[in-house]
Protein backbone atom coordinates (compact mmCIF):
# COMPACT_ATOMS: atom_id res chain seq x y z
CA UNK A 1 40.31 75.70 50.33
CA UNK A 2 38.82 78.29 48.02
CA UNK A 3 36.91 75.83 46.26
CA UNK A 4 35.88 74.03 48.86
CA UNK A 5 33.96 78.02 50.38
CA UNK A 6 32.76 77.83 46.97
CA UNK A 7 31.10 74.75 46.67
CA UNK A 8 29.75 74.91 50.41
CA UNK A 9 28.43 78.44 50.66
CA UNK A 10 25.34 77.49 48.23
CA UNK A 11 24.02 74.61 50.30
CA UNK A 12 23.59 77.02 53.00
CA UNK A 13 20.41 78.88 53.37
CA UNK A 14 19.76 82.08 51.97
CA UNK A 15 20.89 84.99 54.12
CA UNK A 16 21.21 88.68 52.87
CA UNK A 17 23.76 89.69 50.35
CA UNK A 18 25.81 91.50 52.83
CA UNK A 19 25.90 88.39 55.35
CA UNK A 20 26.41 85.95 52.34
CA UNK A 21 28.50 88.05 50.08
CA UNK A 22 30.62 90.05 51.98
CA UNK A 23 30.67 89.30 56.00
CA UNK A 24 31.19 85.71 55.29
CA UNK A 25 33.69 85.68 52.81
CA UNK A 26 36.04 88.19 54.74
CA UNK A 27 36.01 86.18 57.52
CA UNK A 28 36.27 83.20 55.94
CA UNK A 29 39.64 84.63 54.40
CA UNK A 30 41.12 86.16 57.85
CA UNK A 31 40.64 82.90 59.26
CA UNK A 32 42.06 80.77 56.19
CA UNK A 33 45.08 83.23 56.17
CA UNK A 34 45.95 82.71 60.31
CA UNK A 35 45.85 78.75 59.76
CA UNK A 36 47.97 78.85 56.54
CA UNK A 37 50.28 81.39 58.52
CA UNK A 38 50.53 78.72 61.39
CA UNK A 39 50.69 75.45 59.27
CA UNK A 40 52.47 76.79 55.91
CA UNK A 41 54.25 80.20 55.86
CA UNK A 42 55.81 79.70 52.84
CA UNK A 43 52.77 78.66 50.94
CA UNK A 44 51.23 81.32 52.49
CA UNK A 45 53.10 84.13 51.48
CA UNK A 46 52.97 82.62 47.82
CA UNK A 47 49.17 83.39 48.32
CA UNK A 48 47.91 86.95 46.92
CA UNK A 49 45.75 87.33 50.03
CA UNK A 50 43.84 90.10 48.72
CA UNK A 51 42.71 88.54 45.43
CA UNK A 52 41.97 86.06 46.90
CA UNK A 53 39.36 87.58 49.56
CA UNK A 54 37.90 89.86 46.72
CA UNK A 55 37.42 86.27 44.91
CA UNK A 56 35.46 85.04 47.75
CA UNK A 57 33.48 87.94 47.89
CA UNK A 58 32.32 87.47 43.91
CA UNK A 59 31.37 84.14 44.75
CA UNK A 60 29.35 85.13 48.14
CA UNK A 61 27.44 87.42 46.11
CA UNK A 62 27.11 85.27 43.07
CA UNK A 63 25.94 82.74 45.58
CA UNK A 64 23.25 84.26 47.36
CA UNK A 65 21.76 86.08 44.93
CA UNK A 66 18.95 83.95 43.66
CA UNK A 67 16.50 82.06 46.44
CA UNK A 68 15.81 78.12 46.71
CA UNK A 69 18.88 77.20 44.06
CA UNK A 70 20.82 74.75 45.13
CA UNK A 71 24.39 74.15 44.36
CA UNK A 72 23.92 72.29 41.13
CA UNK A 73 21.87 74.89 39.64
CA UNK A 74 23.93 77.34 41.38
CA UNK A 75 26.73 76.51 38.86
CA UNK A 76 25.10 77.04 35.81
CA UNK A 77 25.32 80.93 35.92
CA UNK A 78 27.93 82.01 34.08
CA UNK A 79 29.27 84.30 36.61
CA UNK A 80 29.37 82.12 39.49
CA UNK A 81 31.84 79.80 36.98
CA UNK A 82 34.00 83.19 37.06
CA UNK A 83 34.39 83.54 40.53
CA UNK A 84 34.93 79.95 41.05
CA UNK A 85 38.00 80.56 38.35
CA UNK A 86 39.04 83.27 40.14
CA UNK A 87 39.14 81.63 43.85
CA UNK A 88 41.42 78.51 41.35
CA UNK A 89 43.69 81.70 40.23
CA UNK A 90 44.21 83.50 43.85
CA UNK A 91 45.29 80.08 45.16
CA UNK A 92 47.92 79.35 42.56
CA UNK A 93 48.95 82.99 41.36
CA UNK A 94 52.50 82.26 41.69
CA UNK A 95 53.52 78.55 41.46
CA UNK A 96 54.68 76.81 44.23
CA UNK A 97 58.35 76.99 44.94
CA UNK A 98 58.84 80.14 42.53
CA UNK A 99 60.15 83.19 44.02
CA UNK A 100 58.84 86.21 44.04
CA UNK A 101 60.37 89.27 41.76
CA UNK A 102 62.63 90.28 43.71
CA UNK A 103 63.22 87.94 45.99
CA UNK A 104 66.16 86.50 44.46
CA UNK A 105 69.45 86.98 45.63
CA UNK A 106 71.94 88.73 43.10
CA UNK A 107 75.31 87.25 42.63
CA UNK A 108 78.30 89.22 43.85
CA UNK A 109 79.61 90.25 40.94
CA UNK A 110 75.57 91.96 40.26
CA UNK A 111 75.87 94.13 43.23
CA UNK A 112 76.05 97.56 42.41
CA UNK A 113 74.14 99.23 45.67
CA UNK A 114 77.21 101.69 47.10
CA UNK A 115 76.09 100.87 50.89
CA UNK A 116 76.83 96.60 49.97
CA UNK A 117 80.06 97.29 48.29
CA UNK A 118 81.47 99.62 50.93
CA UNK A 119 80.90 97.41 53.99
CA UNK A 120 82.06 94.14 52.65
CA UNK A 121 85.22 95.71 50.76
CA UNK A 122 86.12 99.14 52.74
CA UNK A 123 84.73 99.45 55.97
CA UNK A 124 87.01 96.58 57.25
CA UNK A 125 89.93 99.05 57.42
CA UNK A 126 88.38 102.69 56.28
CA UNK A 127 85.63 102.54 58.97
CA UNK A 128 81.63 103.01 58.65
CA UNK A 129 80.86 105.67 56.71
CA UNK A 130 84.63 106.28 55.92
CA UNK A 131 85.37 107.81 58.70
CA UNK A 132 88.69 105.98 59.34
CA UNK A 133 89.82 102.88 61.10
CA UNK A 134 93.23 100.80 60.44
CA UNK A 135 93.78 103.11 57.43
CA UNK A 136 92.62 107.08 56.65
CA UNK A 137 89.37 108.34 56.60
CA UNK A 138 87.93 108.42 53.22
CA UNK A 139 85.45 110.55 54.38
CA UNK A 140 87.56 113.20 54.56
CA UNK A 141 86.96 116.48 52.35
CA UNK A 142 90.08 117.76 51.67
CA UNK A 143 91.54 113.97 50.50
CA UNK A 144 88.89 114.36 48.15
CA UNK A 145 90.03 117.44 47.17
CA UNK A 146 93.76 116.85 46.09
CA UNK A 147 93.13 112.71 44.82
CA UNK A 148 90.89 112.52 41.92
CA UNK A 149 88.61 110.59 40.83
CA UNK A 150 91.38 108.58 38.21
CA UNK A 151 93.44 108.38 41.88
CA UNK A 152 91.16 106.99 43.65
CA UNK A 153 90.30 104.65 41.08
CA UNK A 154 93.46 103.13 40.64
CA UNK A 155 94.45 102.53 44.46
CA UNK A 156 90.99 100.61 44.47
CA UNK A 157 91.68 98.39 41.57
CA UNK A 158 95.27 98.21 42.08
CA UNK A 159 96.06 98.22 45.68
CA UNK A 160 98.93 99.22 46.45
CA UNK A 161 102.27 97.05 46.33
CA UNK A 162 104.20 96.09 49.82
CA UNK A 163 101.23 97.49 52.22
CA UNK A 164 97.97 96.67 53.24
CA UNK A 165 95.75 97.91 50.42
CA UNK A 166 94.93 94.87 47.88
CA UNK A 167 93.62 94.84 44.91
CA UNK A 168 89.70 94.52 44.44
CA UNK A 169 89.93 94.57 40.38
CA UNK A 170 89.08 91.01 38.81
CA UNK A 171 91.94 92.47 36.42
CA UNK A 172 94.53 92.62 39.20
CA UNK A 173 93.58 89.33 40.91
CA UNK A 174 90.57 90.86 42.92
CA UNK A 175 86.68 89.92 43.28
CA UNK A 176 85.11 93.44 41.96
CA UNK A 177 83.97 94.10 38.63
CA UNK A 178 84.90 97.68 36.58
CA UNK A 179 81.24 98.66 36.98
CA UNK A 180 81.77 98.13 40.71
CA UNK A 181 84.65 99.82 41.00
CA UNK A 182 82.65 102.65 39.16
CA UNK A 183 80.19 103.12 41.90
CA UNK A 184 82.68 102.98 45.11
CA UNK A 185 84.74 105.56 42.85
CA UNK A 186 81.93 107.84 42.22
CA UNK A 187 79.88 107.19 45.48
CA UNK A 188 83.02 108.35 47.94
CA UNK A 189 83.62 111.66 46.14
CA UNK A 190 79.35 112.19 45.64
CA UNK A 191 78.85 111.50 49.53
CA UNK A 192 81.85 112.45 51.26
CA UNK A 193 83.37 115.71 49.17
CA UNK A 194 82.65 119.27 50.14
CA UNK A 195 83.24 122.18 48.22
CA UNK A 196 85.16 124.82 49.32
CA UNK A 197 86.79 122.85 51.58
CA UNK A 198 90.44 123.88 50.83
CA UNK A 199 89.02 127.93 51.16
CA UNK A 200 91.77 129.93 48.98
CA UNK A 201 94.69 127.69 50.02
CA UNK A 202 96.69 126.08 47.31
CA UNK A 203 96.94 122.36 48.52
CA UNK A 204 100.31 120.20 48.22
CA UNK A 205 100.03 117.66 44.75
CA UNK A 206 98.54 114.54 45.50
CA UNK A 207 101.45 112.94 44.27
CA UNK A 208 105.21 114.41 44.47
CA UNK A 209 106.36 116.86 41.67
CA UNK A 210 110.24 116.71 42.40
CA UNK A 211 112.86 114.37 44.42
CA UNK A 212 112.49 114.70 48.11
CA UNK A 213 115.89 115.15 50.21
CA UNK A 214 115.82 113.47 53.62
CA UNK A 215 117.99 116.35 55.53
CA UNK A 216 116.34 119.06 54.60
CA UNK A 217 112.85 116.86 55.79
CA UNK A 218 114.61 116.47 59.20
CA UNK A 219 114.40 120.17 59.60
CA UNK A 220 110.96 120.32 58.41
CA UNK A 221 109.91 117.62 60.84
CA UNK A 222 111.04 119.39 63.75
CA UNK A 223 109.51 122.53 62.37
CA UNK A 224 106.00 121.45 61.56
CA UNK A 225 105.92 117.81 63.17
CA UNK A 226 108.07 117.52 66.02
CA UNK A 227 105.68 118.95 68.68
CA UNK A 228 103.07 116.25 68.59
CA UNK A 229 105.21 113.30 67.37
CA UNK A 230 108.35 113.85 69.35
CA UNK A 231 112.06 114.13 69.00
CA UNK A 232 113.06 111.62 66.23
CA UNK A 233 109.11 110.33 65.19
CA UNK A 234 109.53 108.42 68.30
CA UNK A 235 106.34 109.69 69.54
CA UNK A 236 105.17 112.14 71.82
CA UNK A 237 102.30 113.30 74.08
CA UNK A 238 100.04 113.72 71.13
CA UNK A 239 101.34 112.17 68.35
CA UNK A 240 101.84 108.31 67.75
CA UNK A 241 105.73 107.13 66.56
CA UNK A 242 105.71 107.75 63.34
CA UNK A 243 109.63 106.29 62.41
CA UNK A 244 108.83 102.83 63.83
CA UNK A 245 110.32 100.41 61.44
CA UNK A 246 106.81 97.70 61.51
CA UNK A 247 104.93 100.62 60.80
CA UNK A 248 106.82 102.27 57.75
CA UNK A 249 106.80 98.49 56.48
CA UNK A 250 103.01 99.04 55.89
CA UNK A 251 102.71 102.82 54.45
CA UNK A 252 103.81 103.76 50.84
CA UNK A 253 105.50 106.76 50.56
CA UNK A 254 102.30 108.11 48.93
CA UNK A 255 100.39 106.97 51.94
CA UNK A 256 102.93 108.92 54.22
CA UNK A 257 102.33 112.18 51.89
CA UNK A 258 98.54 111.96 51.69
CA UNK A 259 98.56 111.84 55.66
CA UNK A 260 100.83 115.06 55.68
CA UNK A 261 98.45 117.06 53.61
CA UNK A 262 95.83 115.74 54.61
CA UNK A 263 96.09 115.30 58.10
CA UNK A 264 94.16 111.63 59.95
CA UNK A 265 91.01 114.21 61.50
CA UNK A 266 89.68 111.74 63.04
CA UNK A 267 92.16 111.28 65.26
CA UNK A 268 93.20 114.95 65.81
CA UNK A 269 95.55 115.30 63.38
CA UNK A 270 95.59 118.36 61.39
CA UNK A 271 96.23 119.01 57.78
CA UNK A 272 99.39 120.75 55.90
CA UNK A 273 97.82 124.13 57.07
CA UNK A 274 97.82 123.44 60.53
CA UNK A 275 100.82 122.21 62.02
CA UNK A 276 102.43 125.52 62.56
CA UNK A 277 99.83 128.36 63.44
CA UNK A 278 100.29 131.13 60.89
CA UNK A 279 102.31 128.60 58.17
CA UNK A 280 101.42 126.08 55.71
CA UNK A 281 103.85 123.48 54.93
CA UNK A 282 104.93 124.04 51.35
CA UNK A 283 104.91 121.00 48.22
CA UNK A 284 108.14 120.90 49.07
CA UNK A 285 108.29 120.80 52.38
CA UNK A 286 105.69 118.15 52.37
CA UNK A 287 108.07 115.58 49.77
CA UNK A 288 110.99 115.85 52.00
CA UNK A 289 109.20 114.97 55.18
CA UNK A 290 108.24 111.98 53.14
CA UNK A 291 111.77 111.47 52.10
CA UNK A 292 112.97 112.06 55.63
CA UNK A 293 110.74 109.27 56.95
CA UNK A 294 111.37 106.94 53.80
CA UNK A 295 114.45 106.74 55.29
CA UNK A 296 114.43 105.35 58.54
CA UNK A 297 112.77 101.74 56.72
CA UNK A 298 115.03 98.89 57.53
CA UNK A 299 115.44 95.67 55.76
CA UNK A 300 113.60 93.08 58.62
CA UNK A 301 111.09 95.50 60.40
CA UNK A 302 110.22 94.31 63.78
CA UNK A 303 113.72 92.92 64.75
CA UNK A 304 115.06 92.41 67.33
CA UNK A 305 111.77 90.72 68.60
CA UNK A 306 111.84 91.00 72.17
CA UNK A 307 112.32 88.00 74.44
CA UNK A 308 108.41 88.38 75.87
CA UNK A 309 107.16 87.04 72.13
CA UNK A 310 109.19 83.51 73.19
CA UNK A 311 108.17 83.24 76.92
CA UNK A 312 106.95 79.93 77.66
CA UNK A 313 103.38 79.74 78.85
């Protein structure tokens, strides 16, 4: 179509350079680019639009710059060859059916962008933004503050046996790469930590220093837990059961600790500093809690089922 301007606008008769050379060929352009929109979008976004206009503009004024030439003589200038080669260029500047840069789309294992990885491999369970869903909030300062980075790391990769966290490693049987890994890793404590967070307070140890013993938990359950989660972990008026066999079944025992020290904030539950006004529960206290709820897993969670799961419909 370029050519075509080009080898018409010489046959016409003179006009001034600014009618010729640059009304002409800009309107010429706009209206090439609405029918090209209309019949061929694709080929018209592989069109660079504006080289393409200032090309039509070099010929208009190539074109009517000499008076009485006709289109024969037209083309033996030199530079109205050059903006006939440039009107060939703008119209085949990228080949047809070759995408642009950019344009492509990267394979999974090339994603690297934090915001991808976290909703197709987190957000299912940890929530948008991490702030919690089926499982805790990983947007939560002071879980940042006692799990490193190695911690963090490794539940990622590794999952974690008997619950359900799997593992996202390629290593482990996963669809993530170690440089993916890398990112969520680094991204969730960049975003999501907060200094100062823990104040002066010595926090529990991510993970348990000693043996817990399930008796002397009791009594710290009805000290620190009992109010909100009732008499037993059955549950209570602001707490949810928390000895209930299906879900036990899907916590570790490292789950269940991280949740004591760290509380679930986004649903009201506080940390290890604020069960009891006035008292923080202590690393101990905190690992035979855990112990104390370890205990009440049975073999075949969910039994008896009641009779309602059978009823004919």
């Amino acid at each position: 179509m370029g050519l075509l301007y080009g080898a018409m606008l010489p046959m016409f008769a003179r006009r001034p350079i600014v009618l010729g050379g640059l009304i002409t060929p800009v309107l010429w352009s706009g209206l090439l680019y609405s029918i090209m929109q209309l019949l061929n979008p694709l080929l018209a976004s592989r069109i660079d639009w504006i080289w393409f206009m200032a090309s039509q503009i070099a010929f208009g004024a190539a074109a009517t710059g000499k008076r009485g030439e006709t289109a024969v003589n037209a083309f033996r200038h030199p530079y109205v060859l050059v903006a006939l080669a440039a009107i060939l260029a703008s119209g085949c500047g990228v080949p047809h059916g070759q995408p642009k840069k950019g344009s492509e789309v990267l394979a999974p294992n090339e994603v690297l962008e934090f915001g991808t990885l976290y909703a197709e491999n987190c957000a299912g369970c940890h929530g948008a933004e991490g702030r919690g869903g089926a499982a805790i909030a990983l947007a939560n300062p002071v879980y940042l503050a006692i799990a490193d980075d190695d911690a963090v790391r490794k539940v990622i990769a590794n999952g974690v046996r008997g619950t359900a966290m799997p593992a996202f490693a390629k290593s482990a049987g996963g669809m993530l790469t170690d440089a993916q890994i890398d990112v969520i890793t680094k991204e969730i404590r960049s975003r999501w930590s907060q200094q100062g967070v823990l104040d002066t307070a010595t926090a529990p140890s991510y993970a348990p220093k000693s043996a817990g013993d399930a008796q002397r938990g009791e009594v710290a359950y009805k000290t620190y837990c009992e109010s909100c989660h009732g008499p037993g972990g059955k549950g209570g008026r602001k707490g949810s059961p928390i000895t209930d066999d299906s879900f036990l079944a899907l916590v570790s025992d490292q789950g269940l600790r991280t949740i004591v020290i760290t509380g679930r904030p986004e649903l009201g539950a506080p940390d290890w500093r604020g069960n009891l006004p006035g008292r923080a529960m202590s690393d101990q206290e905190v690992t035979d809690v855990v112990a104390w709820l370890a205990s009440h897993r049975v073999s075949n969670p969910g039994q008896p089922y009641s009779a309602s799961n059978y009823a004919q419909h």
